[in-house]
PDB file of N, CA and C in Angstrom:
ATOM      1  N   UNK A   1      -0.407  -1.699  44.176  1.00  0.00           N
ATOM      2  CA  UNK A   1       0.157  -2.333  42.996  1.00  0.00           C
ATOM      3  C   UNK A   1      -0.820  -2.272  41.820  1.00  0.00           C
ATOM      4  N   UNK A   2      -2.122  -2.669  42.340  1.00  0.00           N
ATOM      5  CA  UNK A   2      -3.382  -2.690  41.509  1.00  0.00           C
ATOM      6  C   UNK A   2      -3.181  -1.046  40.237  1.00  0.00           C
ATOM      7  N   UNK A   3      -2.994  -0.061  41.217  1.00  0.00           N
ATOM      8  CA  UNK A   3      -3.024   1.340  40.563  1.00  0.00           C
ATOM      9  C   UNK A   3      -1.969   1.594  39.847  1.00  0.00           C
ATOM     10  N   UNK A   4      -0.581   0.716  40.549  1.00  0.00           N
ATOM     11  CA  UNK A   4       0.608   1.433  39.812  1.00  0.00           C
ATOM     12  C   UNK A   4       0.032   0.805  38.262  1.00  0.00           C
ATOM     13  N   UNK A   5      -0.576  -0.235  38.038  1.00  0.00           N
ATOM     14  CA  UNK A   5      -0.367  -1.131  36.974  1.00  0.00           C
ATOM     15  C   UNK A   5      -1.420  -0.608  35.989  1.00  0.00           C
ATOM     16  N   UNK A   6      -2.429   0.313  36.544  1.00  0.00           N
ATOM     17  CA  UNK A   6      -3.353   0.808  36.092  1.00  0.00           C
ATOM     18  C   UNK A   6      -2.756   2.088  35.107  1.00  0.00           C
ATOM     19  N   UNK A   7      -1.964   2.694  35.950  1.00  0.00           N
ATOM     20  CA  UNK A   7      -1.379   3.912  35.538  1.00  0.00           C
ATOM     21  C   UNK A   7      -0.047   4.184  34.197  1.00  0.00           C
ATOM     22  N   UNK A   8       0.154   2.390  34.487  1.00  0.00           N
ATOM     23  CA  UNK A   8       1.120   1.890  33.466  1.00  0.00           C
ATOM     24  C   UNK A   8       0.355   1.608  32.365  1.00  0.00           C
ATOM     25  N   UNK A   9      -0.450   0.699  32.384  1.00  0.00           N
ATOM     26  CA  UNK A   9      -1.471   0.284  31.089  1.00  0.00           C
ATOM     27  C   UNK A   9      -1.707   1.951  30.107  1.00  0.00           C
ATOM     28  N   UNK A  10      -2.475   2.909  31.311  1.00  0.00           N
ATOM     29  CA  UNK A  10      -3.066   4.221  30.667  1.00  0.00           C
ATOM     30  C   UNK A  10      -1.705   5.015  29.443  1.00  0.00           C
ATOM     31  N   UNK A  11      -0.496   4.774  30.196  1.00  0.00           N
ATOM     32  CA  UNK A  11       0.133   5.650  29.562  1.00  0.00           C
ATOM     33  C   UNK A  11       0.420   5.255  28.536  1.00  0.00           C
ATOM     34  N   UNK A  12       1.147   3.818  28.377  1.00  0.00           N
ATOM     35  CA  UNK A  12       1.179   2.976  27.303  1.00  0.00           C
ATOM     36  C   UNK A  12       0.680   3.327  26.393  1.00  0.00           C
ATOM     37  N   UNK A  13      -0.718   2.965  26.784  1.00  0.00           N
ATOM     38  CA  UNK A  13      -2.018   3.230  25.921  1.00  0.00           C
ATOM     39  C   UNK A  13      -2.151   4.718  24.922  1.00  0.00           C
ATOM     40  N   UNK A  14      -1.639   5.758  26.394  1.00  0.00           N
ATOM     41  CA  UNK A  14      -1.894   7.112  25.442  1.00  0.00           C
ATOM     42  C   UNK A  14      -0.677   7.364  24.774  1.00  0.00           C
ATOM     43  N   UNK A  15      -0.005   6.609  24.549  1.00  0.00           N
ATOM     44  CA  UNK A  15       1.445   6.614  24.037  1.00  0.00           C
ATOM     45  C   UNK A  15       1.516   6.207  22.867  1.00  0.00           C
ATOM     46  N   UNK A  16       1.039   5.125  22.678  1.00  0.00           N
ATOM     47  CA  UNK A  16       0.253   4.740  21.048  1.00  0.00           C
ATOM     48  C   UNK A  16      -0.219   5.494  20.313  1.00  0.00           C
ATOM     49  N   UNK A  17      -0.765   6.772  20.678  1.00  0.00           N
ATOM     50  CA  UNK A  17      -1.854   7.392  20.009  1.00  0.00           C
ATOM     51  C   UNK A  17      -0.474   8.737  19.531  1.00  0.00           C
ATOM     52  N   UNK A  18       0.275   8.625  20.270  1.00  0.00           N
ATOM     53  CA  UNK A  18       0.631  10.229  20.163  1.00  0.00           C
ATOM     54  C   UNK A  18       1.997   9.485  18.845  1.00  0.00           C
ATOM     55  N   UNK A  19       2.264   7.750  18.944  1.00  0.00           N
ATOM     56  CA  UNK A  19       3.345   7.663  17.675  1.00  0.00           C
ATOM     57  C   UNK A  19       2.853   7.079  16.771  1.00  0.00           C
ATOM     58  N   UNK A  20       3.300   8.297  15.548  1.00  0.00           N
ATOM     59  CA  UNK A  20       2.453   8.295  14.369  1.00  0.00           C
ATOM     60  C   UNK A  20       2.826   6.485  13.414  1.00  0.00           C
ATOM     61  N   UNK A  21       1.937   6.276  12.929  1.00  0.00           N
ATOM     62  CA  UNK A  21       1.847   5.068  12.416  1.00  0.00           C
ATOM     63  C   UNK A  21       2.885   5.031  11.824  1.00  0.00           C
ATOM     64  N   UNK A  22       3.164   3.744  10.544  1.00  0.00           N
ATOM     65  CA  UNK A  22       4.556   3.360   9.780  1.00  0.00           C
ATOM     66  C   UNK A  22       3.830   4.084   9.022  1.00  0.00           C
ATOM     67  N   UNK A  23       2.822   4.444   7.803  1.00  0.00           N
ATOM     68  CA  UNK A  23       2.186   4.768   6.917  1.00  0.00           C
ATOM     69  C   UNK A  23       2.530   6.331   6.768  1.00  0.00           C
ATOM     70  N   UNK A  24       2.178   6.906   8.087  1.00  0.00           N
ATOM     71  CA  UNK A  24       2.053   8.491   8.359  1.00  0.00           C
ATOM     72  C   UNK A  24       3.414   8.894   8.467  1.00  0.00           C
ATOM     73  N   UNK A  25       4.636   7.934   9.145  1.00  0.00           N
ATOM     74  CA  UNK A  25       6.041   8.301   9.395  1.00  0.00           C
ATOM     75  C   UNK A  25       6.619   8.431   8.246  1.00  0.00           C
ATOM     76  N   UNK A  26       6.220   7.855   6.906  1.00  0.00           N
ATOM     77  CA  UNK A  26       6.443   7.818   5.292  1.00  0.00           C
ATOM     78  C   UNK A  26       7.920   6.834   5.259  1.00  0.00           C
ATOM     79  N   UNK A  27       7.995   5.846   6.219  1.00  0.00           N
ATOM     80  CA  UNK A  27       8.963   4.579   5.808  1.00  0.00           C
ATOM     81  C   UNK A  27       8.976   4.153   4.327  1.00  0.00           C
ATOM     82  N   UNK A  28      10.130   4.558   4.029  1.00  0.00           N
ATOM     83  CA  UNK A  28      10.516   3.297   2.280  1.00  0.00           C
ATOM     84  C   UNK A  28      11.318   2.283   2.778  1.00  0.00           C
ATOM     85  N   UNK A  29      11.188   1.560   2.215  1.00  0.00           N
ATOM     86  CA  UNK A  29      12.027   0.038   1.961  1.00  0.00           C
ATOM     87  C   UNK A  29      12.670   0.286   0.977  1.00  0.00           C
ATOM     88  N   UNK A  30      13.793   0.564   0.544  1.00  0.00           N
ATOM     89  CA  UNK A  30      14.515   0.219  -0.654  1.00  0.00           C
ATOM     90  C   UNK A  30      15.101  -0.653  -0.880  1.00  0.00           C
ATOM     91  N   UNK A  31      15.031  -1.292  -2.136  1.00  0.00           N
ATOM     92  CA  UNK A  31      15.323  -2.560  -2.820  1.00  0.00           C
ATOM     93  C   UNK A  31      16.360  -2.130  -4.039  1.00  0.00           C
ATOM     94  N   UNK A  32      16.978  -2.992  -4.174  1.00  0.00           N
ATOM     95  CA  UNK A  32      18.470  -2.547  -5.183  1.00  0.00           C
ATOM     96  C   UNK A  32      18.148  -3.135  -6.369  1.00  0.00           C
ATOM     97  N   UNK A  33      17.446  -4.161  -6.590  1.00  0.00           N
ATOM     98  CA  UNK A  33      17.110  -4.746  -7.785  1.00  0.00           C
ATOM     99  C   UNK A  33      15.676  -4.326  -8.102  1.00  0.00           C
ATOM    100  N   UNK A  34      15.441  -3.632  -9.393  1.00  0.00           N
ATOM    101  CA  UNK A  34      14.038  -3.518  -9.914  1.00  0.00           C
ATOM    102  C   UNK A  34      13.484  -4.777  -9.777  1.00  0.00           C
ATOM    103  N   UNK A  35      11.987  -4.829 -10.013  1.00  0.00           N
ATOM    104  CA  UNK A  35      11.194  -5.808  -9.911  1.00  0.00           C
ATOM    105  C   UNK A  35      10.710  -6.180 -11.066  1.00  0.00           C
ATOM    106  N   UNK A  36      10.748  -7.442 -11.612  1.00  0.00           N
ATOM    107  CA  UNK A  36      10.483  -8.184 -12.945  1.00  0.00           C
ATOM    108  C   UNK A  36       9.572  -7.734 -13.933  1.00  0.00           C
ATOM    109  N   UNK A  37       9.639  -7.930 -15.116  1.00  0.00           N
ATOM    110  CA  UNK A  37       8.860  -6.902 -15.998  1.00  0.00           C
ATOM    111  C   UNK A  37       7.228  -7.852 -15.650  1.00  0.00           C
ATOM    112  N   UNK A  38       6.472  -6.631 -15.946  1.00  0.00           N
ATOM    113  CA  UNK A  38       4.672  -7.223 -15.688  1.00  0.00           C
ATOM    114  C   UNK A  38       4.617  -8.347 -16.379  1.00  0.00           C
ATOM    115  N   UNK A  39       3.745  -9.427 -16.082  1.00  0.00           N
ATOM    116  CA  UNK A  39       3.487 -10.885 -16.701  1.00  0.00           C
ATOM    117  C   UNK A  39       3.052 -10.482 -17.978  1.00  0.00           C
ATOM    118  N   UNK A  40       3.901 -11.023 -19.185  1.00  0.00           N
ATOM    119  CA  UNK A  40       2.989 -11.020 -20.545  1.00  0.00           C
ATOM    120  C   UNK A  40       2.352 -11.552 -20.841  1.00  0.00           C
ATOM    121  N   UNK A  41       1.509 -12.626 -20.431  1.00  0.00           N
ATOM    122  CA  UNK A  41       0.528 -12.981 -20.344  1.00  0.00           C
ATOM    123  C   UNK A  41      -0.649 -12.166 -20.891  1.00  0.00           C
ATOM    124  N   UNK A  42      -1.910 -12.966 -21.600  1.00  0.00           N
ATOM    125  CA  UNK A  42      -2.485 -11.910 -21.741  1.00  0.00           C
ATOM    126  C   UNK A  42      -4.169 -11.812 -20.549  1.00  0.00           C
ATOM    127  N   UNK A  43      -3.952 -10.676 -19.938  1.00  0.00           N
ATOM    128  CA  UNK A  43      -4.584 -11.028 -18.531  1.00  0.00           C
ATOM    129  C   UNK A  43      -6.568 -10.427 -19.405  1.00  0.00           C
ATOM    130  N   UNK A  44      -7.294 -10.834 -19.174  1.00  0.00           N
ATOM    131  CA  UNK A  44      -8.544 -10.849 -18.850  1.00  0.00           C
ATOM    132  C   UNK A  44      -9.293 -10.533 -17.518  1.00  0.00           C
ATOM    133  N   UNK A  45      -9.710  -9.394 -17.687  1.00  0.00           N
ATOM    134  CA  UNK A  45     -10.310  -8.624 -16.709  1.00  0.00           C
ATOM    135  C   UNK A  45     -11.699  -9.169 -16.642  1.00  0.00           C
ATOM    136  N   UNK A  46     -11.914  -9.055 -15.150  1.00  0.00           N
ATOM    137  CA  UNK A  46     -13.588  -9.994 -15.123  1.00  0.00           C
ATOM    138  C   UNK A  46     -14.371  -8.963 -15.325  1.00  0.00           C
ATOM    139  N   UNK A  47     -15.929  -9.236 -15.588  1.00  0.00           N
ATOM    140  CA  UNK A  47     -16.937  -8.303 -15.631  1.00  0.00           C
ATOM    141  C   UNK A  47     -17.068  -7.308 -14.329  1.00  0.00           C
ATOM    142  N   UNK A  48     -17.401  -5.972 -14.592  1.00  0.00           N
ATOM    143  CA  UNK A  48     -17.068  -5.071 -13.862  1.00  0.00           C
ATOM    144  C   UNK A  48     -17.983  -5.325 -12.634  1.00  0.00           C
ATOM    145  N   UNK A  49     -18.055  -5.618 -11.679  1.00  0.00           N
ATOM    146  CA  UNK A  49     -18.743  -5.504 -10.511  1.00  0.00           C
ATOM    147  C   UNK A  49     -20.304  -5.027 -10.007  1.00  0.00           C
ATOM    148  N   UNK A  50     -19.623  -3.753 -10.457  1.00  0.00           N
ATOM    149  CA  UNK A  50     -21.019  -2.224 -10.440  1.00  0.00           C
ATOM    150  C   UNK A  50     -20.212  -1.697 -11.717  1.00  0.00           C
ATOM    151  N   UNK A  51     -21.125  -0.368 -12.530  1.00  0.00           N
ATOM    152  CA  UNK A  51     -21.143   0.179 -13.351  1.00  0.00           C
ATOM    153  C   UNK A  51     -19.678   0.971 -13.081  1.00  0.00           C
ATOM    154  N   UNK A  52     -19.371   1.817 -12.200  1.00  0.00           N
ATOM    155  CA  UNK A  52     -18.274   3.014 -12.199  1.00  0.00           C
ATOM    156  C   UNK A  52     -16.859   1.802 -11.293  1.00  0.00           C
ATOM    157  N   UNK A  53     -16.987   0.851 -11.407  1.00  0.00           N
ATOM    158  CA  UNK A  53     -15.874  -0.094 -10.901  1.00  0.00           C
ATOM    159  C   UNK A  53     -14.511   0.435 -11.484  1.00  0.00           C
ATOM    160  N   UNK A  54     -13.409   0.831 -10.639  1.00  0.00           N
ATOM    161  CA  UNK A  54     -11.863   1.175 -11.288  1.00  0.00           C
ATOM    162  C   UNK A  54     -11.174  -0.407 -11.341  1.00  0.00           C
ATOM    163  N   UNK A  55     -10.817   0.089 -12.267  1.00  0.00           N
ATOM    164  CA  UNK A  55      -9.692  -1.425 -12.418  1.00  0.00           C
ATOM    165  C   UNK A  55      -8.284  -1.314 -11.511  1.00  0.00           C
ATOM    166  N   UNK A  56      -7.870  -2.160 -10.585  1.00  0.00           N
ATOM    167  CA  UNK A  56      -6.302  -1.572 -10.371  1.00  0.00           C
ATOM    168  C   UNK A  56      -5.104  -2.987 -10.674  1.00  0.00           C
ATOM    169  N   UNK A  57      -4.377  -2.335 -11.643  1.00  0.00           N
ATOM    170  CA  UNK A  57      -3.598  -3.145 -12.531  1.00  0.00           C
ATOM    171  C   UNK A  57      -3.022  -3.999 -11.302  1.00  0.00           C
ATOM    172  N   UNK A  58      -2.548  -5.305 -12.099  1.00  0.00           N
ATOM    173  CA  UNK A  58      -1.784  -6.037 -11.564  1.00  0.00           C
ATOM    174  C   UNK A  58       0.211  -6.153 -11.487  1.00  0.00           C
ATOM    175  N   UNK A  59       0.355  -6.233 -10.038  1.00  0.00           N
ATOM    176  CA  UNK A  59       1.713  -5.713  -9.952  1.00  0.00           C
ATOM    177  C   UNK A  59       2.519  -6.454  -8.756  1.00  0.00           C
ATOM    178  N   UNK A  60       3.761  -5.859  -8.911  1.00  0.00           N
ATOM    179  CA  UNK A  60       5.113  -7.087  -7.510  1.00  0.00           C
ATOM    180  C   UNK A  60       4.867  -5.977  -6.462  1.00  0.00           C
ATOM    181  N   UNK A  61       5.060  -6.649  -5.551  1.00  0.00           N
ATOM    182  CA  UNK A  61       5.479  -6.217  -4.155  1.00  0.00           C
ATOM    183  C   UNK A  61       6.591  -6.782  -3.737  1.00  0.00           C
ATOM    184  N   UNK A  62       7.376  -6.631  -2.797  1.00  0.00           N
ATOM    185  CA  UNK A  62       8.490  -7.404  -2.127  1.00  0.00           C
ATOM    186  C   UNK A  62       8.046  -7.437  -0.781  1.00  0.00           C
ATOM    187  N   UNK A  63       7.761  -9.095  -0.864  1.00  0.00           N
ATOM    188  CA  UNK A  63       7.799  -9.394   0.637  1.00  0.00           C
ATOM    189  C   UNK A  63       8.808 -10.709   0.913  1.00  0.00           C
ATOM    190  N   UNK A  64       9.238 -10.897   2.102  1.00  0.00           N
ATOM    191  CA  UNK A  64      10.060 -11.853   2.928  1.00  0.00           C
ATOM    192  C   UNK A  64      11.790 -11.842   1.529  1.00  0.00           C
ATOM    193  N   UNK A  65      11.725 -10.455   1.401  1.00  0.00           N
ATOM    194  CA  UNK A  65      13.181 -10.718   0.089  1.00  0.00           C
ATOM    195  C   UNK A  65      12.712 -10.928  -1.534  1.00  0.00           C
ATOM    196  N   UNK A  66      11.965 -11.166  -1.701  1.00  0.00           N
ATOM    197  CA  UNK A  66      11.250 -11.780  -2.883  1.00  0.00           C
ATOM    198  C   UNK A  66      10.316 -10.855  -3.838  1.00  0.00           C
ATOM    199  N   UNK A  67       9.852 -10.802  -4.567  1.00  0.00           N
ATOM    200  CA  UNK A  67       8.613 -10.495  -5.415  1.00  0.00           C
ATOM    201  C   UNK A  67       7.838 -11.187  -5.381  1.00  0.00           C
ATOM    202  N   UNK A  68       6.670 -10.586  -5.224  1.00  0.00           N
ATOM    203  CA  UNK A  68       5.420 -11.818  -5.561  1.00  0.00           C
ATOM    204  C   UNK A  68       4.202 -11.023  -6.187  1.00  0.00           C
ATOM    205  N   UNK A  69       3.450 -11.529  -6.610  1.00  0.00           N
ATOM    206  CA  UNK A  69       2.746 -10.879  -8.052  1.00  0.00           C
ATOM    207  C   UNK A  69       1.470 -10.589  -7.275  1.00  0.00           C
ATOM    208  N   UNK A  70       1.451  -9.819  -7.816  1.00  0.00           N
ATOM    209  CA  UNK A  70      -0.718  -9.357  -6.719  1.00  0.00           C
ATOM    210  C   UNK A  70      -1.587  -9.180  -8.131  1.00  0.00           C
ATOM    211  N   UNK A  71      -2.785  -9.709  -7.986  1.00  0.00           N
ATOM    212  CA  UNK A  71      -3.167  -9.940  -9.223  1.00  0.00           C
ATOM    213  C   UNK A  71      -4.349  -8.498  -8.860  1.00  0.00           C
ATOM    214  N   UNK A  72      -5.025  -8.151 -10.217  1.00  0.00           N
ATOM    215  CA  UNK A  72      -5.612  -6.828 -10.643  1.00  0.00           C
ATOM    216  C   UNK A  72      -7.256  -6.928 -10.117  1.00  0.00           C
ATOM    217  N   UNK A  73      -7.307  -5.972  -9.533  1.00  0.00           N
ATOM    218  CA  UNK A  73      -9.066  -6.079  -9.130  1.00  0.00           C
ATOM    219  C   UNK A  73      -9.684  -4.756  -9.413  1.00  0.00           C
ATOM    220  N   UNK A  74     -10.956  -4.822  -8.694  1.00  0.00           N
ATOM    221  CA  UNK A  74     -11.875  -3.817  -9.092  1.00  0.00           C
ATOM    222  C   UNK A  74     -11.693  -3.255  -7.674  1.00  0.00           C
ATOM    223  N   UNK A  75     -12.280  -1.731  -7.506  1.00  0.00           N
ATOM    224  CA  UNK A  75     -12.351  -1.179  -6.399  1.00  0.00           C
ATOM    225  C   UNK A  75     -13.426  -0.063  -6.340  1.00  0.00           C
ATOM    226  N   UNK A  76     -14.048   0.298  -5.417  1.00  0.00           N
ATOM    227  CA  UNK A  76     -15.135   1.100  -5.544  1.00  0.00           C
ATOM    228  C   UNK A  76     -14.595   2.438  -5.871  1.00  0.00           C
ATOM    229  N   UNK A  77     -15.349   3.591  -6.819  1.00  0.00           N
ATOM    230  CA  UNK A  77     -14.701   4.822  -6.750  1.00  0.00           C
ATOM    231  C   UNK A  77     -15.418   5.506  -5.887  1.00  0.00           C
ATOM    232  N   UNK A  78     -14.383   6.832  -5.852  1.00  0.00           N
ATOM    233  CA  UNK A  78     -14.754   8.002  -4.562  1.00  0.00           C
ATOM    234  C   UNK A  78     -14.922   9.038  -5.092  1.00  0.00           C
ATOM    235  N   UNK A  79     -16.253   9.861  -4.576  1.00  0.00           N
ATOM    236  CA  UNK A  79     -16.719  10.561  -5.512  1.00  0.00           C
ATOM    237  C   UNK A  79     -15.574  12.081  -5.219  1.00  0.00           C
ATOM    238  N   UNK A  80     -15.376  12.441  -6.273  1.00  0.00           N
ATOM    239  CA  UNK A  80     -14.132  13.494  -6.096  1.00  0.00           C
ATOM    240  C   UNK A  80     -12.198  13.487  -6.045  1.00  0.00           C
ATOM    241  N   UNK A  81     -12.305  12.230  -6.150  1.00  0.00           N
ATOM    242  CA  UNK A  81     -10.969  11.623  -6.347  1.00  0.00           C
ATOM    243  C   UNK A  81     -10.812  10.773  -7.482  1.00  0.00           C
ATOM    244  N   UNK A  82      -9.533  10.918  -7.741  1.00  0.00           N
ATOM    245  CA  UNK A  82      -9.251   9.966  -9.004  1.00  0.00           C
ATOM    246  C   UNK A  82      -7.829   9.241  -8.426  1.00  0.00           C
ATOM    247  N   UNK A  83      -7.515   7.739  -9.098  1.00  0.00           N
ATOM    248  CA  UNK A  83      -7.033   6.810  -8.684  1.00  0.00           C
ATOM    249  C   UNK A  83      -5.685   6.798  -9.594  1.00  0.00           C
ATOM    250  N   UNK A  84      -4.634   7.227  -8.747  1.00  0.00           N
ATOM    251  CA  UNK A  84      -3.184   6.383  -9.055  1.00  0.00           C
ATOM    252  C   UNK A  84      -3.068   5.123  -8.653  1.00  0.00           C
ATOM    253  N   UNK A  85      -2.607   4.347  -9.865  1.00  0.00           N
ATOM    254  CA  UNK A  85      -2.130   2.941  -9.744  1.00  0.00           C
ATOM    255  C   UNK A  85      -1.100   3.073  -9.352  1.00  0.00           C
ATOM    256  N   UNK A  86      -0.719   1.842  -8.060  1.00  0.00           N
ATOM    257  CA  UNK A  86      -0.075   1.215  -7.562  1.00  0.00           C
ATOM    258  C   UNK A  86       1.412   0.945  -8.952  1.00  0.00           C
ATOM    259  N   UNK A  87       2.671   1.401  -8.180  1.00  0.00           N
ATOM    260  CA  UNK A  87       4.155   1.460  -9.226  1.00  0.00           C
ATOM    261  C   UNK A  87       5.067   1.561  -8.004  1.00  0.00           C
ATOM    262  N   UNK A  88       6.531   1.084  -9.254  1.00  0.00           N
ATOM    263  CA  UNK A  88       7.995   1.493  -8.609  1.00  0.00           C
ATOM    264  C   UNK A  88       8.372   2.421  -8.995  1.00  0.00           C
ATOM    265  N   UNK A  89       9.240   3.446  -8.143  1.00  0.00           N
ATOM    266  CA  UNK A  89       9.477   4.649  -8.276  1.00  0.00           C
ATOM    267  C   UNK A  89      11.442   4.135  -8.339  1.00  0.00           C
ATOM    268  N   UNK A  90      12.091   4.297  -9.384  1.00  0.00           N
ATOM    269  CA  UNK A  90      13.497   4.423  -9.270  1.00  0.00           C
ATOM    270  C   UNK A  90      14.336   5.271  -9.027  1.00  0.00           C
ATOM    271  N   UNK A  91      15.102   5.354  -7.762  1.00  0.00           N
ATOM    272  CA  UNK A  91      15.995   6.950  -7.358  1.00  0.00           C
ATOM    273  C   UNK A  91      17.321   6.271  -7.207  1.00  0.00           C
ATOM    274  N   UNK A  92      17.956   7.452  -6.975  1.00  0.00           N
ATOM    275  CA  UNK A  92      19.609   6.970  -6.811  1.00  0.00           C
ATOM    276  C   UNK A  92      19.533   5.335  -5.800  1.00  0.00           C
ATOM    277  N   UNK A  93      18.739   5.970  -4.610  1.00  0.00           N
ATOM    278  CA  UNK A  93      19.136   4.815  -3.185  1.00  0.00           C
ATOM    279  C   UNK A  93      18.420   3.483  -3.722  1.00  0.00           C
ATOM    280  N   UNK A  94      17.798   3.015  -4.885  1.00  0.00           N
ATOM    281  CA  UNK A  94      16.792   2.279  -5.300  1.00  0.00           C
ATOM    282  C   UNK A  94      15.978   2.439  -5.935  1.00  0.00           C
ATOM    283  N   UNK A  95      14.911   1.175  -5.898  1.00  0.00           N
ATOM    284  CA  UNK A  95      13.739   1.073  -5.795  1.00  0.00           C
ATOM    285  C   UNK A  95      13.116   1.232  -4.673  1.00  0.00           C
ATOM    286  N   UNK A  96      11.627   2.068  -4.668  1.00  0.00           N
ATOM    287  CA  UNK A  96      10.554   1.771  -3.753  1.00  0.00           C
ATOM    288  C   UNK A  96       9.124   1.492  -4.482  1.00  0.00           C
ATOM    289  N   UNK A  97       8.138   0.929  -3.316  1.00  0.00           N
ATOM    290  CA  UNK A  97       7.137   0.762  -3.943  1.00  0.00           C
ATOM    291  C   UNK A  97       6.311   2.132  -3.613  1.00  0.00           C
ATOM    292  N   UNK A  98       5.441   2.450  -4.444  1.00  0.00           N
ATOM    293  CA  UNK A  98       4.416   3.512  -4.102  1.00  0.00           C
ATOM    294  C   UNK A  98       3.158   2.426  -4.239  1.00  0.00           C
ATOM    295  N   UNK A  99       2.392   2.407  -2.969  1.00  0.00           N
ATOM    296  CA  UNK A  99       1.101   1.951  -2.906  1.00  0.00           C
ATOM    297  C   UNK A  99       0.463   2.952  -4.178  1.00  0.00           C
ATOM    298  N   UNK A 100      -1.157   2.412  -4.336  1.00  0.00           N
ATOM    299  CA  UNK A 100      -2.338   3.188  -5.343  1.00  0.00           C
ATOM    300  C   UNK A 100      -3.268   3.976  -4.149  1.00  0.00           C
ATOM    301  N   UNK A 101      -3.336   5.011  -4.764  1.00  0.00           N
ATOM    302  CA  UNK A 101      -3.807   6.153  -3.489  1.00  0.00           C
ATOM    303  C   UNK A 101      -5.066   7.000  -4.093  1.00  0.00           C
ATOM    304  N   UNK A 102      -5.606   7.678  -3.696  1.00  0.00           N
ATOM    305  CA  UNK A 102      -6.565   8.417  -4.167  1.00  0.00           C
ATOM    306  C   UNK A 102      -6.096   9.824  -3.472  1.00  0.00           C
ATOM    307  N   UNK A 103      -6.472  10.562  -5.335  1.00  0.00           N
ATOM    308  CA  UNK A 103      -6.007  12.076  -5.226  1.00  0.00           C
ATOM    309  C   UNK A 103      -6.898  13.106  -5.588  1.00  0.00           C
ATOM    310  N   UNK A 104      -7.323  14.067  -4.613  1.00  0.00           N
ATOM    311  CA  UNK A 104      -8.416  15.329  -4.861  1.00  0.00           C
ATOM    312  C   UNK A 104      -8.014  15.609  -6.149  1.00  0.00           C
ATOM    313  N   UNK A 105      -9.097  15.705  -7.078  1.00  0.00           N
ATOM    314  CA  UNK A 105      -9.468  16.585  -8.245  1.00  0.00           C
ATOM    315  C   UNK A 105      -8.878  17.938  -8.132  1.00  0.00           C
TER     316      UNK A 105
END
């Protein structure tokens, strides 16, 4: 029993590896209602961190049905990439969100 259970755990295990993540499978969520225009507010960015600090704007996500606001930070840069900000992309089926990604030069 000891082994069958052993042999069960292993496969499991190597079974995980071989299904590709939600990230890598390229899942959208589409949402039917755009997401609220950016806060007009007028936002104040803190002092930069380190010298080459990227800013990444502040923006909605949809979680639990809802929008909720993620506020703007700094992030380290990578040497050889440059930074798309985080947006909604509008197509026939919706809205989706596009995370902020880093893209080879």
């Amino acid at each position: 029993m000891r082994k069958l259970n052993c042999i069960v755990a292993a496969a499991a295990l190597f079974g995980m590896f071989l299904m590709p993540s939600q990230s890598e499978a390229g899942v959208r969520v589409y949402v039917r209602i755009g997401p609220p225009r950016a806060h007009v507010v007028k936002v104040y960015r803190p002092a930069r961190p380190y010298r080459d600090a990227i800013w990444v704007s502040g923006h909605y996500r949809y979680r639990h049905g809802r929008y909720v606001w993620t506020r703007g930070h700094y992030i380290r840069p990578r040497r050889g990439y440059i930074y798309v900000q985080p947006h909604w992309k509008h197509t026939r089926r919706g809205y989706f969100f596009v995370t902020g990604r880093w893209v080879r030069r």
